[in-house]
PDB file of N, CA and C in Angstrom:
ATOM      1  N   UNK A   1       7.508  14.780 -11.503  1.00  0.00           N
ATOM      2  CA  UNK A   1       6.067  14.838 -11.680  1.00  0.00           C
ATOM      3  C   UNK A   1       5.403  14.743 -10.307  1.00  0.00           C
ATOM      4  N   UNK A   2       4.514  15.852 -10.116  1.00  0.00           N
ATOM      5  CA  UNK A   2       3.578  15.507  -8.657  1.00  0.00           C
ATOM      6  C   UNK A   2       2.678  14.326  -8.775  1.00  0.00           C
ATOM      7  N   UNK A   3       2.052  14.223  -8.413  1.00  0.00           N
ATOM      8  CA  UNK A   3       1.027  13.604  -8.260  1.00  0.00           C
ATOM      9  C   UNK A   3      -0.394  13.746  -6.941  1.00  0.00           C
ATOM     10  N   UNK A   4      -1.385  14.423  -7.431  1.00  0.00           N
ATOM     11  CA  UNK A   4      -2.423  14.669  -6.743  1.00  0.00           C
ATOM     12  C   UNK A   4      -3.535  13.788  -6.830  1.00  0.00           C
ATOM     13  N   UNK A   5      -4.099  12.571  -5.482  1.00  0.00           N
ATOM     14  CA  UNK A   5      -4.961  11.725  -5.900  1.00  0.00           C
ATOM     15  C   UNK A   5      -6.574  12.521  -6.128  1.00  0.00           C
ATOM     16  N   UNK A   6      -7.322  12.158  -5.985  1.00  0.00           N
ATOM     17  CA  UNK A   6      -8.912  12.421  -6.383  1.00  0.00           C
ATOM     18  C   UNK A   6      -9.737  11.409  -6.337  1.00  0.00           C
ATOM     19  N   UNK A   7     -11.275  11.690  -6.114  1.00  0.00           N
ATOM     20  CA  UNK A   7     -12.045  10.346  -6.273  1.00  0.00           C
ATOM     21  C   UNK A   7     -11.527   9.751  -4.797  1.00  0.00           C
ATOM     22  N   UNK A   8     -11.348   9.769  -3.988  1.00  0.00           N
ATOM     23  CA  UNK A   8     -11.403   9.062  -3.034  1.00  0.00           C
ATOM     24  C   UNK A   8     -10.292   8.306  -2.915  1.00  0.00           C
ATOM     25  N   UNK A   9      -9.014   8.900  -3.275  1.00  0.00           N
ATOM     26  CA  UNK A   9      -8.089   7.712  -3.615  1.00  0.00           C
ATOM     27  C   UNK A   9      -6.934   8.376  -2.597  1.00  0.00           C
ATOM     28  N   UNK A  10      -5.832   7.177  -2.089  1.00  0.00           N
ATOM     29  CA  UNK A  10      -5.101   7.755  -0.848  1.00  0.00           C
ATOM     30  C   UNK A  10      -3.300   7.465  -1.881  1.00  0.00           C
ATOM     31  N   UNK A  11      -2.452   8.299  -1.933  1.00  0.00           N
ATOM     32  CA  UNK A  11      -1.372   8.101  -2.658  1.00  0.00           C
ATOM     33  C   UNK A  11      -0.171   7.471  -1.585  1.00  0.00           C
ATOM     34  N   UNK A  12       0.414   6.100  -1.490  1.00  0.00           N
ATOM     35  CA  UNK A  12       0.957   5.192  -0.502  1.00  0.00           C
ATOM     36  C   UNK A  12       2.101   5.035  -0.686  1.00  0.00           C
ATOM     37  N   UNK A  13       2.976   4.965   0.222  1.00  0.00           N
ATOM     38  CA  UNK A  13       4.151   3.972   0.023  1.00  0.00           C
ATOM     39  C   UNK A  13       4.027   2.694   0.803  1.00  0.00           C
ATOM     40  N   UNK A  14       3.826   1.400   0.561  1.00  0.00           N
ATOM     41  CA  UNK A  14       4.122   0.519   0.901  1.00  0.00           C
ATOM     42  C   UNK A  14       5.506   0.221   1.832  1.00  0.00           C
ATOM     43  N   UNK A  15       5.686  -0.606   2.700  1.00  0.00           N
ATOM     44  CA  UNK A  15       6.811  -0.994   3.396  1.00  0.00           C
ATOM     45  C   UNK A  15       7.216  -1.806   2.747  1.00  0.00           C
ATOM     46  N   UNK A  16       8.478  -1.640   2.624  1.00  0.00           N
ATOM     47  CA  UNK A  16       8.735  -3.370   1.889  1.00  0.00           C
ATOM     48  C   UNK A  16       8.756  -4.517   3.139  1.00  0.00           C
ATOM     49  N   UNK A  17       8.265  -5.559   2.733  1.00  0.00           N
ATOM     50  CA  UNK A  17       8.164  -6.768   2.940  1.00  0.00           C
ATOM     51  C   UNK A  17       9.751  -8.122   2.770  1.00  0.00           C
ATOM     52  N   UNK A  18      10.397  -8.371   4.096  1.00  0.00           N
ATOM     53  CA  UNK A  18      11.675  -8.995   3.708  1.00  0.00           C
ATOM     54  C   UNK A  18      11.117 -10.424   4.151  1.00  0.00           C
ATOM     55  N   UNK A  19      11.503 -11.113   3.084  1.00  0.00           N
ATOM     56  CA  UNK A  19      10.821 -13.080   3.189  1.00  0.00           C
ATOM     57  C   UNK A  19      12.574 -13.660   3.503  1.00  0.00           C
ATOM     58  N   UNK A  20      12.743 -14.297   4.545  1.00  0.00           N
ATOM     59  CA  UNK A  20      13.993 -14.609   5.220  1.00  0.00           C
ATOM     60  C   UNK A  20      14.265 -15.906   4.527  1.00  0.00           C
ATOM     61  N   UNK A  21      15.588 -15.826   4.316  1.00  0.00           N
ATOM     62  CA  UNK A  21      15.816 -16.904   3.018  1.00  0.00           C
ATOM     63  C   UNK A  21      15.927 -18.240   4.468  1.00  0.00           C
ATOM     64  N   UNK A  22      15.569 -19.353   3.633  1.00  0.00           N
ATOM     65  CA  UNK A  22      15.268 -20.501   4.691  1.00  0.00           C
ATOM     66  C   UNK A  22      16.807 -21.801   3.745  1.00  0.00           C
ATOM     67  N   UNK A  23      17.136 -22.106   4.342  1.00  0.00           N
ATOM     68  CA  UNK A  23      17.720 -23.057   3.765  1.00  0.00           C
ATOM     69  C   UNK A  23      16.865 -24.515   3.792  1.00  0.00           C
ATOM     70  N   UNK A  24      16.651 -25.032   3.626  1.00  0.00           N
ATOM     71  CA  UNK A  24      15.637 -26.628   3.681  1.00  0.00           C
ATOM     72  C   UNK A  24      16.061 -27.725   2.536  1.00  0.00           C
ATOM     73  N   UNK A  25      15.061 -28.546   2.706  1.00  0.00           N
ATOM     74  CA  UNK A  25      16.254 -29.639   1.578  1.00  0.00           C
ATOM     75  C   UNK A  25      14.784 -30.041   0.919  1.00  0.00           C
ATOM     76  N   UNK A  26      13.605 -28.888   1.014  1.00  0.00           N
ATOM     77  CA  UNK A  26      12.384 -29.313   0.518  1.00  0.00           C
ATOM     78  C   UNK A  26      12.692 -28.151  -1.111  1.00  0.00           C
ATOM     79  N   UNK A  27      12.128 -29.035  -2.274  1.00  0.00           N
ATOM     80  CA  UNK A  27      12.331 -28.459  -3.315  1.00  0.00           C
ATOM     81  C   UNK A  27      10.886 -27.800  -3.451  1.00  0.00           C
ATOM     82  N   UNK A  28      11.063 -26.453  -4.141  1.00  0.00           N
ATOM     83  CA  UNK A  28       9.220 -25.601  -4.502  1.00  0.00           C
ATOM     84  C   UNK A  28       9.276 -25.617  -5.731  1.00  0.00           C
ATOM     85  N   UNK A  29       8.375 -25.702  -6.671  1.00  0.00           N
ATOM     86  CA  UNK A  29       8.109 -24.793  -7.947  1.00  0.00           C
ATOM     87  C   UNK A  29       8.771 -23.421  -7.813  1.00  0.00           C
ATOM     88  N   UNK A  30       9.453 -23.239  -8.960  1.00  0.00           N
ATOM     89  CA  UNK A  30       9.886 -22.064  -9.492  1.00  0.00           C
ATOM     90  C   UNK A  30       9.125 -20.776  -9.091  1.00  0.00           C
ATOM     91  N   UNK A  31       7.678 -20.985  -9.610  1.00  0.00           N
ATOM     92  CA  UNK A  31       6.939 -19.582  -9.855  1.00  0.00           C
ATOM     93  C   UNK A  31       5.529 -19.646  -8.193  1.00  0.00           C
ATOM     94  N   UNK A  32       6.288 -20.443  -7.002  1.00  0.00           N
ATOM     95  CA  UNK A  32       5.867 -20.773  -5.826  1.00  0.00           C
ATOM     96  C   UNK A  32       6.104 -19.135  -5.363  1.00  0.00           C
ATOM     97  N   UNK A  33       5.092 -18.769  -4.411  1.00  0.00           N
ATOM     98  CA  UNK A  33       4.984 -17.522  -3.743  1.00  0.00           C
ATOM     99  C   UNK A  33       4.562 -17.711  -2.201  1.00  0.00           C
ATOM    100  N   UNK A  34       4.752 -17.098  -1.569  1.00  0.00           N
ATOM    101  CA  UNK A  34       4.414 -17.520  -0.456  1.00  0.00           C
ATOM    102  C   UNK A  34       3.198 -16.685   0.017  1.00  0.00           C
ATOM    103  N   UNK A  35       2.483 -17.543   1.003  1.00  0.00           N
ATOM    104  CA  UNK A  35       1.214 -16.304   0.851  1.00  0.00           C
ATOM    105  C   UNK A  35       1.532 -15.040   1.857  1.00  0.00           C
ATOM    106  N   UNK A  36       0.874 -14.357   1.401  1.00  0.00           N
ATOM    107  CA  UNK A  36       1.406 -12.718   1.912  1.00  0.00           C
ATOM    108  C   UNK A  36       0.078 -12.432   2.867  1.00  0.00           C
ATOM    109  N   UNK A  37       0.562 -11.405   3.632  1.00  0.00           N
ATOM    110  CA  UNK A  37      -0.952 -10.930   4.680  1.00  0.00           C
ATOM    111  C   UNK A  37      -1.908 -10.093   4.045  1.00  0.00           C
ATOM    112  N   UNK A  38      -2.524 -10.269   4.368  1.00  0.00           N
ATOM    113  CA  UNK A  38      -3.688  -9.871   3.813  1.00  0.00           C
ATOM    114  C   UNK A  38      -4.092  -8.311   4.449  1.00  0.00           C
ATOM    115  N   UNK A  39      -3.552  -7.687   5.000  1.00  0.00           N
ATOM    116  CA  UNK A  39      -3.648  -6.045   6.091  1.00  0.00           C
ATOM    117  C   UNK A  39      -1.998  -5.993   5.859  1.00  0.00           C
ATOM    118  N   UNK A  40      -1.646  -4.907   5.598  1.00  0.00           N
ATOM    119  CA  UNK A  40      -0.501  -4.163   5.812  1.00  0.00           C
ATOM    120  C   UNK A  40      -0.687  -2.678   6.376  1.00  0.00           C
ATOM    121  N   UNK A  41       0.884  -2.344   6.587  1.00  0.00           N
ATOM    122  CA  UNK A  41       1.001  -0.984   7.011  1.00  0.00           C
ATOM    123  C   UNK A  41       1.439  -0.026   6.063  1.00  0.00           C
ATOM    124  N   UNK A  42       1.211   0.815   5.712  1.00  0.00           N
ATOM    125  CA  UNK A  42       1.835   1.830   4.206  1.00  0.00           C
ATOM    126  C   UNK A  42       1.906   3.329   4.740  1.00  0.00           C
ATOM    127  N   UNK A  43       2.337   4.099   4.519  1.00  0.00           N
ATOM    128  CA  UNK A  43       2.837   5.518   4.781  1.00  0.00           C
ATOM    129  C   UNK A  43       1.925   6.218   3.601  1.00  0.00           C
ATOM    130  N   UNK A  44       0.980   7.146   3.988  1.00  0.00           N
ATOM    131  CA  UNK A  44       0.616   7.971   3.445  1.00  0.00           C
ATOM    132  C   UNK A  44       1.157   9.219   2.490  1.00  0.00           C
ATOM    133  N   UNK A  45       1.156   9.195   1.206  1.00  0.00           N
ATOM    134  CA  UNK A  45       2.022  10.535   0.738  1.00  0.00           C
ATOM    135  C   UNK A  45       1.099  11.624   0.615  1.00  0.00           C
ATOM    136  N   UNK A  46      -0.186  11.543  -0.125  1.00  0.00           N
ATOM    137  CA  UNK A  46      -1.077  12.760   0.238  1.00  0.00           C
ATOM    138  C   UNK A  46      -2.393  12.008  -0.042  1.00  0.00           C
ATOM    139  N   UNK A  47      -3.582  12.869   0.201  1.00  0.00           N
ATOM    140  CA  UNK A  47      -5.161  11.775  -0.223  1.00  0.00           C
ATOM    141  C   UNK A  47      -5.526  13.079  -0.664  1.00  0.00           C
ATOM    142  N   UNK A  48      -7.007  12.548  -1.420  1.00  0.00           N
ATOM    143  CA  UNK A  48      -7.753  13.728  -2.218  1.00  0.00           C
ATOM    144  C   UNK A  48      -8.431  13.769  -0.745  1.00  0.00           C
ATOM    145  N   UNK A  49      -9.304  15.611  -1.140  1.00  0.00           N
ATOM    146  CA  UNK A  49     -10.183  16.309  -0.256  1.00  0.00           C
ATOM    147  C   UNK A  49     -11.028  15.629  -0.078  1.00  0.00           C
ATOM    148  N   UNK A  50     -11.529  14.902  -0.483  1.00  0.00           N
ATOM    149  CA  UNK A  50     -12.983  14.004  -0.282  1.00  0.00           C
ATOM    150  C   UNK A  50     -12.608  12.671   0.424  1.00  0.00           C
ATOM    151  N   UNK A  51     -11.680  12.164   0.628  1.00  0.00           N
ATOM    152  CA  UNK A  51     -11.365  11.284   1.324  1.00  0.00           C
ATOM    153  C   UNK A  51     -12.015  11.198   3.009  1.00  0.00           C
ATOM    154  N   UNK A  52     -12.702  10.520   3.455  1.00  0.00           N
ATOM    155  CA  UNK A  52     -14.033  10.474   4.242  1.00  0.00           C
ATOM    156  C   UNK A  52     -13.424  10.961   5.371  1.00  0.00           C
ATOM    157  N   UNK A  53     -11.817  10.717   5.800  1.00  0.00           N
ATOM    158  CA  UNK A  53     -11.396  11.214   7.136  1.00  0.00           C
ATOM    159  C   UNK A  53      -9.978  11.909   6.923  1.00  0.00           C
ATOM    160  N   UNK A  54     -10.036  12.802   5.781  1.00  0.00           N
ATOM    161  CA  UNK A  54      -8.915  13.308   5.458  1.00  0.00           C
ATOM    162  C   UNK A  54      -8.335  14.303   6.517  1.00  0.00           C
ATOM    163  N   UNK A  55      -8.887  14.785   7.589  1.00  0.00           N
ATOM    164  CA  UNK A  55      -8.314  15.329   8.438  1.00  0.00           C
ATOM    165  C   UNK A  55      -7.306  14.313   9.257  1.00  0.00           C
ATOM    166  N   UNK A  56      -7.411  13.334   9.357  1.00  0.00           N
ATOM    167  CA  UNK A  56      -6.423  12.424   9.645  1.00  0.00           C
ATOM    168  C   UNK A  56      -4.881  11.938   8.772  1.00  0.00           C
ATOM    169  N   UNK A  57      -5.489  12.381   7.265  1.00  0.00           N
ATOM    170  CA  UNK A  57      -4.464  12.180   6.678  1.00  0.00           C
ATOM    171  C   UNK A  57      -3.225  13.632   5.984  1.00  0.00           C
ATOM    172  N   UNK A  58      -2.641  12.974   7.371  1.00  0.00           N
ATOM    173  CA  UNK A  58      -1.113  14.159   6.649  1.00  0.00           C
ATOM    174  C   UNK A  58      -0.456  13.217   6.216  1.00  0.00           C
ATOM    175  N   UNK A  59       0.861  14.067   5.472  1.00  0.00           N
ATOM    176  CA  UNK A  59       1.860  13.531   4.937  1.00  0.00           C
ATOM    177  C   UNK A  59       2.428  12.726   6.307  1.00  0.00           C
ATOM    178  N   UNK A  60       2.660  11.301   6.028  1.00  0.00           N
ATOM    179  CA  UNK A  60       3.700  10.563   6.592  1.00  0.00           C
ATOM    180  C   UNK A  60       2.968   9.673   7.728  1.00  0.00           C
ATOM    181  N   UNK A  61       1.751   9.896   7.668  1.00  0.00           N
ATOM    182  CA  UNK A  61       0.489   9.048   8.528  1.00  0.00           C
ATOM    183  C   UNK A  61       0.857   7.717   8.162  1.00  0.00           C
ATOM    184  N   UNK A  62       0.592   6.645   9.260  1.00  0.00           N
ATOM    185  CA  UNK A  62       0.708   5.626   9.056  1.00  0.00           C
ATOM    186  C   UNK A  62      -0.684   4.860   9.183  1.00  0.00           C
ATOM    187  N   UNK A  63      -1.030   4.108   7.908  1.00  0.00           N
ATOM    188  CA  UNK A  63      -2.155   3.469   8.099  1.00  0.00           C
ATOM    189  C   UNK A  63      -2.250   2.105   7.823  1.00  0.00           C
ATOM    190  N   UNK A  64      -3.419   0.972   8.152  1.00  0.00           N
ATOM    191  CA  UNK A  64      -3.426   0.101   8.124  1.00  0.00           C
ATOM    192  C   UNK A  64      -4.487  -0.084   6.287  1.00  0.00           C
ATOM    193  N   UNK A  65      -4.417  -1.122   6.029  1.00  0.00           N
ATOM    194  CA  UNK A  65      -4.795  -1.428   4.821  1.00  0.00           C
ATOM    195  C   UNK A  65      -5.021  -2.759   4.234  1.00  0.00           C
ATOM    196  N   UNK A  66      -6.122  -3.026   3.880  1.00  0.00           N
ATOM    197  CA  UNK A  66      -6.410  -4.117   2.694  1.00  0.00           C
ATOM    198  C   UNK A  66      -5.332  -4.430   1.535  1.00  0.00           C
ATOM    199  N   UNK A  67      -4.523  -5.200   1.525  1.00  0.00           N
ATOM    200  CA  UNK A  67      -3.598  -4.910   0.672  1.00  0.00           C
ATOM    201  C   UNK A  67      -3.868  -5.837  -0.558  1.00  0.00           C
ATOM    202  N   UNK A  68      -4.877  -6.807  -0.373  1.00  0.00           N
ATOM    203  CA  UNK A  68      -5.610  -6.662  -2.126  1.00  0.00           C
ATOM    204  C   UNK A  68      -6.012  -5.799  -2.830  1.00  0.00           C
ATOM    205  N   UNK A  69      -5.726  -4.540  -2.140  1.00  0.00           N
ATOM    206  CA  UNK A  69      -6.949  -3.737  -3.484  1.00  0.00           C
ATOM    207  C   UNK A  69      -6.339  -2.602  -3.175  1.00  0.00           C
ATOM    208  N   UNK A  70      -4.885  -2.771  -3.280  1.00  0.00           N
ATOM    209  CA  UNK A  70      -4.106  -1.552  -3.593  1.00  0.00           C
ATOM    210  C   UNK A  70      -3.541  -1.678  -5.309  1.00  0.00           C
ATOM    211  N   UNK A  71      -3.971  -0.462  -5.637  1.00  0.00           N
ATOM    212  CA  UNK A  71      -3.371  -0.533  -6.898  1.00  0.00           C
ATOM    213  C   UNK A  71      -2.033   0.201  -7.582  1.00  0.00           C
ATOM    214  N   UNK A  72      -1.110  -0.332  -8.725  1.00  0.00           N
ATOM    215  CA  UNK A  72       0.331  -0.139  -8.344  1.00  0.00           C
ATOM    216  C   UNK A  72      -0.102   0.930 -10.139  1.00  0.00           C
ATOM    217  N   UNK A  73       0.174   2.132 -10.356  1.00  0.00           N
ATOM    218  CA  UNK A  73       0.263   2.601 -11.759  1.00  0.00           C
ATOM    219  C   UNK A  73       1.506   3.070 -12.029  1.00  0.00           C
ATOM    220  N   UNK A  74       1.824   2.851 -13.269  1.00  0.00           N
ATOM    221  CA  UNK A  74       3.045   3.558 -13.676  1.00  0.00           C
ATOM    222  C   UNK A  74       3.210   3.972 -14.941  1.00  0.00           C
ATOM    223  N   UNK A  75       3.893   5.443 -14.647  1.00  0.00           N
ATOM    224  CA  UNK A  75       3.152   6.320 -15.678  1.00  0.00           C
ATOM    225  C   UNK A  75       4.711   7.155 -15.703  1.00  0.00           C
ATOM    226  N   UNK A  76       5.504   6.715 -16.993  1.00  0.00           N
ATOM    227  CA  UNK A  76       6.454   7.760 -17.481  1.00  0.00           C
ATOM    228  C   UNK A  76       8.009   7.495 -16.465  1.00  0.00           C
ATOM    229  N   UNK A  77       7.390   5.869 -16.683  1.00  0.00           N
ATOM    230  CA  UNK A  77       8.585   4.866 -15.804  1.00  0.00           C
ATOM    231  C   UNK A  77       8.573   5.087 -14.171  1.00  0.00           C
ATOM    232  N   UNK A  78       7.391   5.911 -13.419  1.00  0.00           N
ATOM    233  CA  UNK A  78       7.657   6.077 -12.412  1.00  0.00           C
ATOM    234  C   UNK A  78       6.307   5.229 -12.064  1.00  0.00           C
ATOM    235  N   UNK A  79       6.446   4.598 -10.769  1.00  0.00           N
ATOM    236  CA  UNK A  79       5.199   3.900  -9.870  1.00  0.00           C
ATOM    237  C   UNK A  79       4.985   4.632  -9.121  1.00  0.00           C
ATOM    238  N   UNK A  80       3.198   4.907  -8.884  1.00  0.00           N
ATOM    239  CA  UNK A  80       2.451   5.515  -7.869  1.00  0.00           C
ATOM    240  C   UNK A  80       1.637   4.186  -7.745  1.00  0.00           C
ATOM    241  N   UNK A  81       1.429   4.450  -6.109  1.00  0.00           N
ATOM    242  CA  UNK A  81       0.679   3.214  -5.368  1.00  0.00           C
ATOM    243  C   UNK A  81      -0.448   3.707  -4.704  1.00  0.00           C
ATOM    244  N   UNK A  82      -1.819   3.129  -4.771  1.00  0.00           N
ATOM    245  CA  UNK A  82      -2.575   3.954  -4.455  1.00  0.00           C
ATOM    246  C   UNK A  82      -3.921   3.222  -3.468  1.00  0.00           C
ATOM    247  N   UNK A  83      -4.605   3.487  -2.892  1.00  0.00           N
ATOM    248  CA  UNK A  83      -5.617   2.733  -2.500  1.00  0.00           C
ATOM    249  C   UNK A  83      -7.037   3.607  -2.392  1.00  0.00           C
ATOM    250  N   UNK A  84      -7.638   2.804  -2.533  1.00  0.00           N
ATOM    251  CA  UNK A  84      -9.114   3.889  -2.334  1.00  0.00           C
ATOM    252  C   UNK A  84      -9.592   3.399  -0.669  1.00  0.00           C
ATOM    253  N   UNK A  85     -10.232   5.251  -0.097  1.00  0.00           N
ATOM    254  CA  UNK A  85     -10.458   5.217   1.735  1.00  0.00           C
ATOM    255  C   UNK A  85     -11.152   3.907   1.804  1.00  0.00           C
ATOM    256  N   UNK A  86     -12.290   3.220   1.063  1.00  0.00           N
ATOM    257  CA  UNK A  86     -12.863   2.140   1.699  1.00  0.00           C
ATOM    258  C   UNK A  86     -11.915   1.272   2.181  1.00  0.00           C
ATOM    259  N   UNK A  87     -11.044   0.842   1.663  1.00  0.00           N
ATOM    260  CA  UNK A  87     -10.116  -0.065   2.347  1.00  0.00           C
ATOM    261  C   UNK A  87      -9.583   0.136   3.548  1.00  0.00           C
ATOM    262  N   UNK A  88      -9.018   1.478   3.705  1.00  0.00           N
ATOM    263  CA  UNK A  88      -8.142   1.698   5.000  1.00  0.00           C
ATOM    264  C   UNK A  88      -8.736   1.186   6.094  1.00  0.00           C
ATOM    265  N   UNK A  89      -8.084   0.457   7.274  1.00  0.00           N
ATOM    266  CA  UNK A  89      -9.010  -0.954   8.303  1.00  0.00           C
ATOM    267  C   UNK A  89      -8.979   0.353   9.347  1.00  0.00           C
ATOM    268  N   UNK A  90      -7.588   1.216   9.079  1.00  0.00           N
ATOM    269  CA  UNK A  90      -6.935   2.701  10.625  1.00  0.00           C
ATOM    270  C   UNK A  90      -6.252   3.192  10.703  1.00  0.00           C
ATOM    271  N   UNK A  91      -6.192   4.105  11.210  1.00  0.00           N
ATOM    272  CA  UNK A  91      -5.339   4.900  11.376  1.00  0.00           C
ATOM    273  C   UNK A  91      -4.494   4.666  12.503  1.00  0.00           C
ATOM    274  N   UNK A  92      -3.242   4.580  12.410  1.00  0.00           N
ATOM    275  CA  UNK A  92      -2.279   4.355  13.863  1.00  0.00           C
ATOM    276  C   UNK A  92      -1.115   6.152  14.105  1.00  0.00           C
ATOM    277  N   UNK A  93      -2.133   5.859  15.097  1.00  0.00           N
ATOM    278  CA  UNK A  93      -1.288   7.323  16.183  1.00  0.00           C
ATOM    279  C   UNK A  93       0.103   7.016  16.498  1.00  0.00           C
TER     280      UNK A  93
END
């Protein structure tokens, strides 16, 4: 299945994120998370035409991002990750 965003929306891959296992002799709650950053970096897969600086966005652009207000859909067992341009903080050359 393709997937073509619209509405202002940018189609992402996220980096994964590796949390380095710590050995310690301090016990956490089970359902303990650690807090995550708040800006990440994600790889661009394509953006709609209306996207405010879509001449910047090709396939495989690397951009910076709000990573609260990325949203994760999944549709027919597959995940698309997506963000809308207001968020993006830049573009890195």
């Amino acid at each position: 299945m393709e997937f073509k965003p619209v509405n202002r929306y940018i189609h992402i891959n996220l980096r994964p994120h590796s949390t380095p296992e710590r050995a310690s002799g301090i016990v956490l709650p089970q359902d303990y998370t650690p807090v995550q950053e708040r800006h990440v970096m994600a790889t661009v897969v394509s953006c709609a035409s209306d996207v405010r600086f879509a001449e910047s966005m090709t396939g495989g652009t690397q951009i910076l991002i709000d990573q609260s207000m990325v949203e994760e859909i999944t549709i027919n067992k597959e995940k698309i990750t997506v963000v809308l341009d207001n968020y993006v903080i830049g573009v890195l050359k």
